[in-house]
C-alpha atoms as a PDB file:
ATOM      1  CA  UNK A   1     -28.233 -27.416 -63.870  1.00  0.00           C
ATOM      2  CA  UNK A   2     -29.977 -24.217 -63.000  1.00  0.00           C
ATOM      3  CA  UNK A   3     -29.469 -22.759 -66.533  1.00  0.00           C
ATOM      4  CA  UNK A   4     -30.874 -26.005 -68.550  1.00  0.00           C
ATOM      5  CA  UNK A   5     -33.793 -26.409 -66.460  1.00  0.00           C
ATOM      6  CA  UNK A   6     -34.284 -22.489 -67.195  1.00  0.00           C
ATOM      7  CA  UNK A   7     -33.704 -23.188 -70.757  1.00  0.00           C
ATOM      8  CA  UNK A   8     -36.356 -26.040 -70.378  1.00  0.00           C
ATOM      9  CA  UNK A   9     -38.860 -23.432 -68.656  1.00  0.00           C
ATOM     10  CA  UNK A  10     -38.615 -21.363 -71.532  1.00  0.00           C
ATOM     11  CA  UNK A  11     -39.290 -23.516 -74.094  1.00  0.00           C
ATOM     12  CA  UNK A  12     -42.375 -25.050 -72.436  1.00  0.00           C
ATOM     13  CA  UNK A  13     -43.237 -21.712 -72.461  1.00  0.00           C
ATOM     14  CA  UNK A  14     -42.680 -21.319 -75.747  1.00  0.00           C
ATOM     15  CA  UNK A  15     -44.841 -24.737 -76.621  1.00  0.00           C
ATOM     16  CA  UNK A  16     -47.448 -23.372 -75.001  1.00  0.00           C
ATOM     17  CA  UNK A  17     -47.787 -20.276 -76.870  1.00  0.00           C
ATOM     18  CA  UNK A  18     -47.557 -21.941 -79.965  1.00  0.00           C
ATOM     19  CA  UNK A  19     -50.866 -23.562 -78.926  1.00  0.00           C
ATOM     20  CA  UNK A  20     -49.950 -26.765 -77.583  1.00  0.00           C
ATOM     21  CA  UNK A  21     -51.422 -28.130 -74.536  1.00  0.00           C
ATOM     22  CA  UNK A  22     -49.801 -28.097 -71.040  1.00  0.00           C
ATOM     23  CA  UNK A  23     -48.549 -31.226 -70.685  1.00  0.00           C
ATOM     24  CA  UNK A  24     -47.812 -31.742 -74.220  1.00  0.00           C
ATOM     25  CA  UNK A  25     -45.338 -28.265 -73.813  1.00  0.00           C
ATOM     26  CA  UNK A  26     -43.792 -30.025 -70.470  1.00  0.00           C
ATOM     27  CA  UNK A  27     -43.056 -33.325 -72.259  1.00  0.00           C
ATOM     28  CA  UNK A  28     -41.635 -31.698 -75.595  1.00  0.00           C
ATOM     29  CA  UNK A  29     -39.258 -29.409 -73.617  1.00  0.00           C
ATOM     30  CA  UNK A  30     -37.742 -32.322 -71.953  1.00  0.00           C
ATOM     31  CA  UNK A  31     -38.081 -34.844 -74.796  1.00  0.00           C
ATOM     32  CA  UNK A  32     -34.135 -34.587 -76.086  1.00  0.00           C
ATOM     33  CA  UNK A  33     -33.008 -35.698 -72.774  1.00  0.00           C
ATOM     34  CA  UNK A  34     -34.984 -39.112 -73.051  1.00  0.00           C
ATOM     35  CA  UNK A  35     -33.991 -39.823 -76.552  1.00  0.00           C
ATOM     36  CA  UNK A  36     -37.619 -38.692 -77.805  1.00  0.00           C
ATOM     37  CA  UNK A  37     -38.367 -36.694 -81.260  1.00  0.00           C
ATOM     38  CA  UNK A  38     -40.186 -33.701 -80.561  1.00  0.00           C
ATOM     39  CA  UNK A  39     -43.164 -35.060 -83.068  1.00  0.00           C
ATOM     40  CA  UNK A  40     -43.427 -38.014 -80.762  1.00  0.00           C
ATOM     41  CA  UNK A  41     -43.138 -36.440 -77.089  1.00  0.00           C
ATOM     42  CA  UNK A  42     -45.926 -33.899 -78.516  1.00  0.00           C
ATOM     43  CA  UNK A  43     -48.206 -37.026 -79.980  1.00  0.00           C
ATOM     44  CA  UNK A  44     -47.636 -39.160 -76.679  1.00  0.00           C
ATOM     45  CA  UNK A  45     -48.976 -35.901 -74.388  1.00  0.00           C
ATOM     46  CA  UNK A  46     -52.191 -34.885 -76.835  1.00  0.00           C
ATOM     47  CA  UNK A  47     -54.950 -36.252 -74.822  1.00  0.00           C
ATOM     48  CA  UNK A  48     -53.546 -35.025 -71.356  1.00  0.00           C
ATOM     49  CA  UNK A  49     -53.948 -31.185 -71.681  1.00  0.00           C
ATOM     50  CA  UNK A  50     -57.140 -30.680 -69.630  1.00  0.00           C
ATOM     51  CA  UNK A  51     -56.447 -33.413 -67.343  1.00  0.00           C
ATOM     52  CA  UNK A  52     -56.787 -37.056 -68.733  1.00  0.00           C
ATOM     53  CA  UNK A  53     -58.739 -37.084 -71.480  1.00  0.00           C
ATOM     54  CA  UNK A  54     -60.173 -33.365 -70.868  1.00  0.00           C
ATOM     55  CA  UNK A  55     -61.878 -34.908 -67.861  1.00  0.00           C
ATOM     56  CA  UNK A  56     -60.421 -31.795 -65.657  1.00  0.00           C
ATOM     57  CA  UNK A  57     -59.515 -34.511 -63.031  1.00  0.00           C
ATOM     58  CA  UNK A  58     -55.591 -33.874 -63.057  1.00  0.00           C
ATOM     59  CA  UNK A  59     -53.919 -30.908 -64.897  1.00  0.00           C
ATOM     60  CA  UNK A  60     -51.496 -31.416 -67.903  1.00  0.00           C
ATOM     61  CA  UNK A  61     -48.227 -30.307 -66.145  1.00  0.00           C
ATOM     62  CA  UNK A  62     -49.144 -32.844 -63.408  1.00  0.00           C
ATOM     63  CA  UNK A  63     -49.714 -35.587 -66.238  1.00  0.00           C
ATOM     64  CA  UNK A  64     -46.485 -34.535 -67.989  1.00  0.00           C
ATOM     65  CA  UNK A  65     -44.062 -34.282 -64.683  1.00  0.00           C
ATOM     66  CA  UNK A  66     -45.543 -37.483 -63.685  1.00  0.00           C
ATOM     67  CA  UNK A  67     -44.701 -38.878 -67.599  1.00  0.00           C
ATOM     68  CA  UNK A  68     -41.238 -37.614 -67.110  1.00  0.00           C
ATOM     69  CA  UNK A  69     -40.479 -39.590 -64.006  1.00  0.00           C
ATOM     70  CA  UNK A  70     -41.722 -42.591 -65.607  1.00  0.00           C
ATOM     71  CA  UNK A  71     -39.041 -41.632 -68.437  1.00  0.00           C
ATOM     72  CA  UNK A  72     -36.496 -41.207 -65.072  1.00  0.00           C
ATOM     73  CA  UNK A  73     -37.133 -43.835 -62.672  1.00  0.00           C
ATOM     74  CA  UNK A  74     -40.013 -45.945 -63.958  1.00  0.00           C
ATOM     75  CA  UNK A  75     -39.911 -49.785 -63.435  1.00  0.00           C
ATOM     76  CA  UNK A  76     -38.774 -51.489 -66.727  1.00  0.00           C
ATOM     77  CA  UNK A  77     -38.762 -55.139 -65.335  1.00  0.00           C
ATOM     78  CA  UNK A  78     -42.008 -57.071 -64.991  1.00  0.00           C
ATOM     79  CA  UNK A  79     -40.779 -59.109 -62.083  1.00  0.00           C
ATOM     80  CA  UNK A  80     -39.287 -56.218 -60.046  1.00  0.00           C
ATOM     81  CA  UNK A  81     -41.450 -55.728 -57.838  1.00  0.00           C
ATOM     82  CA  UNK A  82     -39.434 -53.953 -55.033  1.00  0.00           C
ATOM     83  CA  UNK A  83     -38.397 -51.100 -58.179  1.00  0.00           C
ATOM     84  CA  UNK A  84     -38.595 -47.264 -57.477  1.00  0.00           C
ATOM     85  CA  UNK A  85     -42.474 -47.334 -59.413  1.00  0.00           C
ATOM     86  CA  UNK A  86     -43.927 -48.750 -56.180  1.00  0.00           C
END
């Protein structure tokens, strides 16, 4: 566990020096394990490096941790309203 989310570090890292934005390098390095292309995890993130919309109101990695428990836990049911989103 320790060793992937390393590995996962490292290649948000790497993301990031490649010139991508912050939360686009947190959602690409954990795009695999939610069945996402890299191409599409990196297009989904674009307009959240800078905060939403370059608005500086909430920093990318925030926006792309929150993103990812979406992927995790978010509520896929209309009707549930007791799910682990609320």
């Amino acid at each position: 566990m320790k060793e992937d989310l390393d590995s996962r570090v490292e290649r948000a890292v790497d993301y990031f020096m490649q010139g991508y934005g912050c939360c686009q390098s947190v959602v690409a390095a954990f795009a695999d394990r939610y069945g996402l292309d890299e191409k599409l995890a990196l297009k989904i993130a674009a307009w959240f490096g800078g905060g939403v919309g370059r608005m500086r109101m909430m920093c990318g990695p925030v926006s792309g941790l929150v993103m990812l428990i979406g992927l995790e836990e978010g509520q896929t049911d209309g009707a549930d309203r007791e799910g682990k989103s609320h």
